[in-house]
Protein backbone atom coordinates (compact mmCIF):
# COMPACT_ATOMS: atom_id res chain seq x y z
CA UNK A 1 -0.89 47.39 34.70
CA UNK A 2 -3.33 44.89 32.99
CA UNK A 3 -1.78 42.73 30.29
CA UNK A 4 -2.97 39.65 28.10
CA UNK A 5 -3.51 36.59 30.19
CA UNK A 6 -0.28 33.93 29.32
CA UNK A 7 -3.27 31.15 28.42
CA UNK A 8 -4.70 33.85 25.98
CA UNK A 9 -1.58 33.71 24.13
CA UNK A 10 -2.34 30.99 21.71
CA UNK A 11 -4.53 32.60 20.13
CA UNK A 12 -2.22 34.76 18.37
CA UNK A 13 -0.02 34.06 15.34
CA UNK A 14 3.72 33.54 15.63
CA UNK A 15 4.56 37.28 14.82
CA UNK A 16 1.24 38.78 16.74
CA UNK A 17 3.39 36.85 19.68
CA UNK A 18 6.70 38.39 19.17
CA UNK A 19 5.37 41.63 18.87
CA UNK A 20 3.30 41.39 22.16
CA UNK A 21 6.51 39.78 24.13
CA UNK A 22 8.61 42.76 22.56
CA UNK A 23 5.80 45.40 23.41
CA UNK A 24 5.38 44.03 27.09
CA UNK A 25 9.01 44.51 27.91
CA UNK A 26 8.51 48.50 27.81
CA UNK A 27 5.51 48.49 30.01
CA UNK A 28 7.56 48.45 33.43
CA UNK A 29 6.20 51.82 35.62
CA UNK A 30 9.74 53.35 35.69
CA UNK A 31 10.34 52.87 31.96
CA UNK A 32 6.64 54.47 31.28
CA UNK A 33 6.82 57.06 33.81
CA UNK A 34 10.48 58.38 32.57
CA UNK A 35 8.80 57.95 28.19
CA UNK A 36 5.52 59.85 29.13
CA UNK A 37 6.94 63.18 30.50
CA UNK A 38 8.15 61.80 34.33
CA UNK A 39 5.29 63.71 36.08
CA UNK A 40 5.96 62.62 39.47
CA UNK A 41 9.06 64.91 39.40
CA UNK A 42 7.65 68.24 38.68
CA UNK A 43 6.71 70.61 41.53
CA UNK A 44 3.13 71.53 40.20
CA UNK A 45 3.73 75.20 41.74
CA UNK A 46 0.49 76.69 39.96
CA UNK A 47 -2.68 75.03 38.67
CA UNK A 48 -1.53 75.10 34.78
CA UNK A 49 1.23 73.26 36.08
CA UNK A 50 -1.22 70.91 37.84
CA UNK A 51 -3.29 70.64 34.85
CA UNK A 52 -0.38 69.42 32.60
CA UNK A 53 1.15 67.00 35.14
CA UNK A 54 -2.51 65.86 35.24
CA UNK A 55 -2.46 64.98 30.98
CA UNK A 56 1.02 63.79 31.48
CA UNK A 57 -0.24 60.91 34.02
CA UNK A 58 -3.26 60.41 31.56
CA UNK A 59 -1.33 59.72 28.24
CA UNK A 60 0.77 57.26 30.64
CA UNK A 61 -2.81 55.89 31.68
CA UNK A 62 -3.95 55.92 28.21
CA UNK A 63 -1.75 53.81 26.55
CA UNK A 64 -1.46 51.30 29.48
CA UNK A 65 -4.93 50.88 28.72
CA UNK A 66 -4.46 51.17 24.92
CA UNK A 67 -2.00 48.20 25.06
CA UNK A 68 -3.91 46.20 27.68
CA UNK A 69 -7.28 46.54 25.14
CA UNK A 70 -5.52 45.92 21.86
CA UNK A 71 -3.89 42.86 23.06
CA UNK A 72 -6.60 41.60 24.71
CA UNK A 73 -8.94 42.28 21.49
CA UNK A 74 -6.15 40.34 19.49
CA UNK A 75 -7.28 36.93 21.53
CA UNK A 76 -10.77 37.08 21.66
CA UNK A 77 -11.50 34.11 18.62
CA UNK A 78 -15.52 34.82 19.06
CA UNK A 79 -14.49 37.67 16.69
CA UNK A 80 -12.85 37.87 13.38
CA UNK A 81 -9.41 39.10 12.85
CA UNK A 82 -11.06 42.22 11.11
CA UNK A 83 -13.37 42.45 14.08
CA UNK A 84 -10.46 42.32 16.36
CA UNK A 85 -8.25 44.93 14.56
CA UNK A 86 -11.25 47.42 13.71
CA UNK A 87 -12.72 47.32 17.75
CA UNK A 88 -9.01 47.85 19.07
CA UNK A 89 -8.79 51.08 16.58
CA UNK A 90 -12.56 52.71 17.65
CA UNK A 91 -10.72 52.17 21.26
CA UNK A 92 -7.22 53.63 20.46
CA UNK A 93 -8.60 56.80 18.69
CA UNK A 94 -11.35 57.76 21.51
CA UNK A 95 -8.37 57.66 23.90
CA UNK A 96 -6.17 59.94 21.71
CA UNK A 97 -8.86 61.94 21.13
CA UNK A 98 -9.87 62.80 24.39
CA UNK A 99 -5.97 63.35 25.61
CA UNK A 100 -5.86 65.87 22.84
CA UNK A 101 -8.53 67.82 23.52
CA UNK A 102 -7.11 67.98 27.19
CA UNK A 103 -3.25 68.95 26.48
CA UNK A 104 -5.06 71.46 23.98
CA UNK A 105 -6.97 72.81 26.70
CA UNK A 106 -4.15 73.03 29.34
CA UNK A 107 -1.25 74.10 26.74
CA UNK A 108 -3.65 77.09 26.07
CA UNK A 109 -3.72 77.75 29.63
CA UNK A 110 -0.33 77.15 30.48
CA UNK A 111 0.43 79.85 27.54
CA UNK A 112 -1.38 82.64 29.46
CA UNK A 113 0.15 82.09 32.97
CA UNK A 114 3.52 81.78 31.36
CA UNK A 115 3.09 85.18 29.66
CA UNK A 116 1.79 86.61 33.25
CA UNK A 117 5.23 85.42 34.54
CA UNK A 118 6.91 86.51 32.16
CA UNK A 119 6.10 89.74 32.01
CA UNK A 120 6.60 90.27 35.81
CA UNK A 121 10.33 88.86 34.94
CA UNK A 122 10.80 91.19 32.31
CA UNK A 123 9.52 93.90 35.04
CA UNK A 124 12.23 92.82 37.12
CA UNK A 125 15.33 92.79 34.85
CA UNK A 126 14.15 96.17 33.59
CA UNK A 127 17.30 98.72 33.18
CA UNK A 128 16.79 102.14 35.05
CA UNK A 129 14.87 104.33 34.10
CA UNK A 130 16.61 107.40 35.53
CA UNK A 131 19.68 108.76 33.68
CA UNK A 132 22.07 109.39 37.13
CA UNK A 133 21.68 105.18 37.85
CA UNK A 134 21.62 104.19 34.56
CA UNK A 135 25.57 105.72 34.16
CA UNK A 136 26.16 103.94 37.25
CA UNK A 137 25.03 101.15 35.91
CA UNK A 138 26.63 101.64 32.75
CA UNK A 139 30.33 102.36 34.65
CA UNK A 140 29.71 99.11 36.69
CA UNK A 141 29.56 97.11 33.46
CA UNK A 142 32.41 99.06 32.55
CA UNK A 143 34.43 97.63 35.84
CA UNK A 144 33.40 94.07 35.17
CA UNK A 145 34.86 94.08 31.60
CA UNK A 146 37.60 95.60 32.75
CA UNK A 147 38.52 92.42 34.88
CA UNK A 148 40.35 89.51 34.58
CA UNK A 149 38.12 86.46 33.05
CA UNK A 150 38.66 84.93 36.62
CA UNK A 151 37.21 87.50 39.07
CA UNK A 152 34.27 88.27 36.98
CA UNK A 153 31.63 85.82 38.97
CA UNK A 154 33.39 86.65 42.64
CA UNK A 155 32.98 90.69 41.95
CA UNK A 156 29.23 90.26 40.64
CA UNK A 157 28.38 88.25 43.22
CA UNK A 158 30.23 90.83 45.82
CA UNK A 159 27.88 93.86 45.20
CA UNK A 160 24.11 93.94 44.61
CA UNK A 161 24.57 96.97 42.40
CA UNK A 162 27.18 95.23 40.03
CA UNK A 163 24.86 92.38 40.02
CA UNK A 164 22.11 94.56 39.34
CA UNK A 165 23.54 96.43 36.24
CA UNK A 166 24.92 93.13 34.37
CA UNK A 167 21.34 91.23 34.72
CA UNK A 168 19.18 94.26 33.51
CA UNK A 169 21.47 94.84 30.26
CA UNK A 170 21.64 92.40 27.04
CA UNK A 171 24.44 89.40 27.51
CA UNK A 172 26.72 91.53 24.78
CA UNK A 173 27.04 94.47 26.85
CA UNK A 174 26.98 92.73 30.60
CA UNK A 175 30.72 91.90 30.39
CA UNK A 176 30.25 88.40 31.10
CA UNK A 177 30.16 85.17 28.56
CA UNK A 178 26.45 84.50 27.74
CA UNK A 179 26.59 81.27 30.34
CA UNK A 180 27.58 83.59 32.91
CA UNK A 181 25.19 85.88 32.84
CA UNK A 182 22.43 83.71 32.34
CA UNK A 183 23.48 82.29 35.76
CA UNK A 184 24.09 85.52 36.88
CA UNK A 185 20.69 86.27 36.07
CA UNK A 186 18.71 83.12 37.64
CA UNK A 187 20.74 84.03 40.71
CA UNK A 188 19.24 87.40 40.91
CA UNK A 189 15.72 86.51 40.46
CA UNK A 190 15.91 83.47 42.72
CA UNK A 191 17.28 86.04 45.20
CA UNK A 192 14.58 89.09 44.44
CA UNK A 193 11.17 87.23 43.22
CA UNK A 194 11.68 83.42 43.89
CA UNK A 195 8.16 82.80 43.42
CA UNK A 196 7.53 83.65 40.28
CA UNK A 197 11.03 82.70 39.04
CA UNK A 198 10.00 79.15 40.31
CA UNK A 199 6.83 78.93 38.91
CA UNK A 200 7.70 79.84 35.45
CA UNK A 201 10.49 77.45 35.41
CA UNK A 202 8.04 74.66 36.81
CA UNK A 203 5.67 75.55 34.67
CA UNK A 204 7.97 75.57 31.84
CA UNK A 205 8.95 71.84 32.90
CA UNK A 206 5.27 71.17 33.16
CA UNK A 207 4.96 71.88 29.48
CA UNK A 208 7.47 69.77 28.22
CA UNK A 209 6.18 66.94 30.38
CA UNK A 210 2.80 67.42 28.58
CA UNK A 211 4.37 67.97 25.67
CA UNK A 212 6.74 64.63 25.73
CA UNK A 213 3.82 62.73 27.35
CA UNK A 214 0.95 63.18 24.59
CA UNK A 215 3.34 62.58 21.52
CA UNK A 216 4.56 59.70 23.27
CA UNK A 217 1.24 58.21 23.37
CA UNK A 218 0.49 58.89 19.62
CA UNK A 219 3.78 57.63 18.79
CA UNK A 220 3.68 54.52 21.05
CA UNK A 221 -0.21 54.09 19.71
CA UNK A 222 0.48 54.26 15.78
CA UNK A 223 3.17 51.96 15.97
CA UNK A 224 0.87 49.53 18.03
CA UNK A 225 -2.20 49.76 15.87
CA UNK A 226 -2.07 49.47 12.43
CA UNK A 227 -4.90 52.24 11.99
CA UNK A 228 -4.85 52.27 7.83
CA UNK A 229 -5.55 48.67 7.79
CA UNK A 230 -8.48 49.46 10.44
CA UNK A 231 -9.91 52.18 8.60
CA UNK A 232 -9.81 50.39 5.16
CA UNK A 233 -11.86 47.31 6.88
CA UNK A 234 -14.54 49.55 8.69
CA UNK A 235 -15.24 50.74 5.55
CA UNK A 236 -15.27 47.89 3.19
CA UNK A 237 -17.39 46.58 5.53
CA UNK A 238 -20.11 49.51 5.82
């Protein structure tokens, strides 16, 4: 991580100080890594997952190098304070700019494959079609809401067919509380297509990393950067 040199320090005013000091404090790597979407930690199982771990790392990049250039604008006295505030602005908003366009591009991406996924999920947990299993089904449910709160999980989990016929009906007719068969149901496609129930949940995970990553650098930057000021001076002096 590049910083302002300690000697540069004195060039700043009392409060340009304090702010800097305050502002270093959050740029340790585990602090950064855990605000801009904790990367590192996804599995990256397709390459829209790969693409959006790839934006998360570059919004954490981004504002390192945000921070490092503002601060380091903020000492250089060859330049006026106007100077100063309107070059560290021109640098902020090409690196915003460019992040966007990327998360854009992957989000897009990522909204395809998830759809993909989803609809071989859907394909999955799809009742049956023919009428003798699905009143099979339907007397299986029966069964499981006919047990005690207590032996629901243990019986589901007993029989693939009971299993089955709770995950391919809505939560309100499954016999189990919604938590319950939501588990029931990443059970079953862990157990029958773990590869795409993996990669939409990583994928899923990918998004919010993106997602957490790129408004943490616009947040982090428009706090830093006083961009109203900068625009105001750029063009009073045009």
């Amino acid at each position: 991580m590049t910083t302002t040199n300690k000697g540069d320090l004195s060039a700043l005013t009392p409060s340009q100080r304090k702010r800097y000091e305050d502002s270093a404090k959050r740029m340790i790597p585990t602090l950064l890594r855990l605000r801009f979407g904790d990367a590192e930690s996804l599995a990256q199982k397709t390459p829209e997952a790969q693409q959006l771990a790839s934006v998360a790392r570059g919004a954490r990049t981004a504002w390192e190098q945000i921070h490092a250039t503002h601060w380091r604008t903020l000492t250089d006295t060859t330049a006026t304070e106007s100077a100063r505030l309107v070059r560290s602005a021109t640098h902020a908003r090409r690196q915003l700019k460019s992040i966007a366009e990327r998360y854009e591009s992957a989000i897009n991406s990522a909204e395809t494959k998830l759809g993909q996924l989803k609809g071989k999920i859907e394909d999955q947990l799809r009742p049956p079609q023919h009428a003798g299993l699905a009143t099979v089904a339907a007397e299986l449910r029966a069964y499981v809401r006919s047990l005690e709160p207590g032996a629901v999980m243990s019986a589901v989990r007993s029989d693939p067919r009971i299993l089955d016929a709770v995950v391919s009906a809505p939560a309100v007719l499954s016999g189990l509380a919604p938590e319950n068969w939501a588990t029931a149901r990443a059970e079953y496609l862990q157990a029958t297509i773990p590869d795409t129930f993996e990669e939409y949940n990583d994928l899923r995970a990918a998004v919010e990393s993106a997602l957490t990553a790129h408004d943490a650098l616009t947040k982090e930057t428009r706090t830093l950067i006083d961009f109203e000021t900068a625009d105001a001076l750029e063009s009073h002096e045009a």
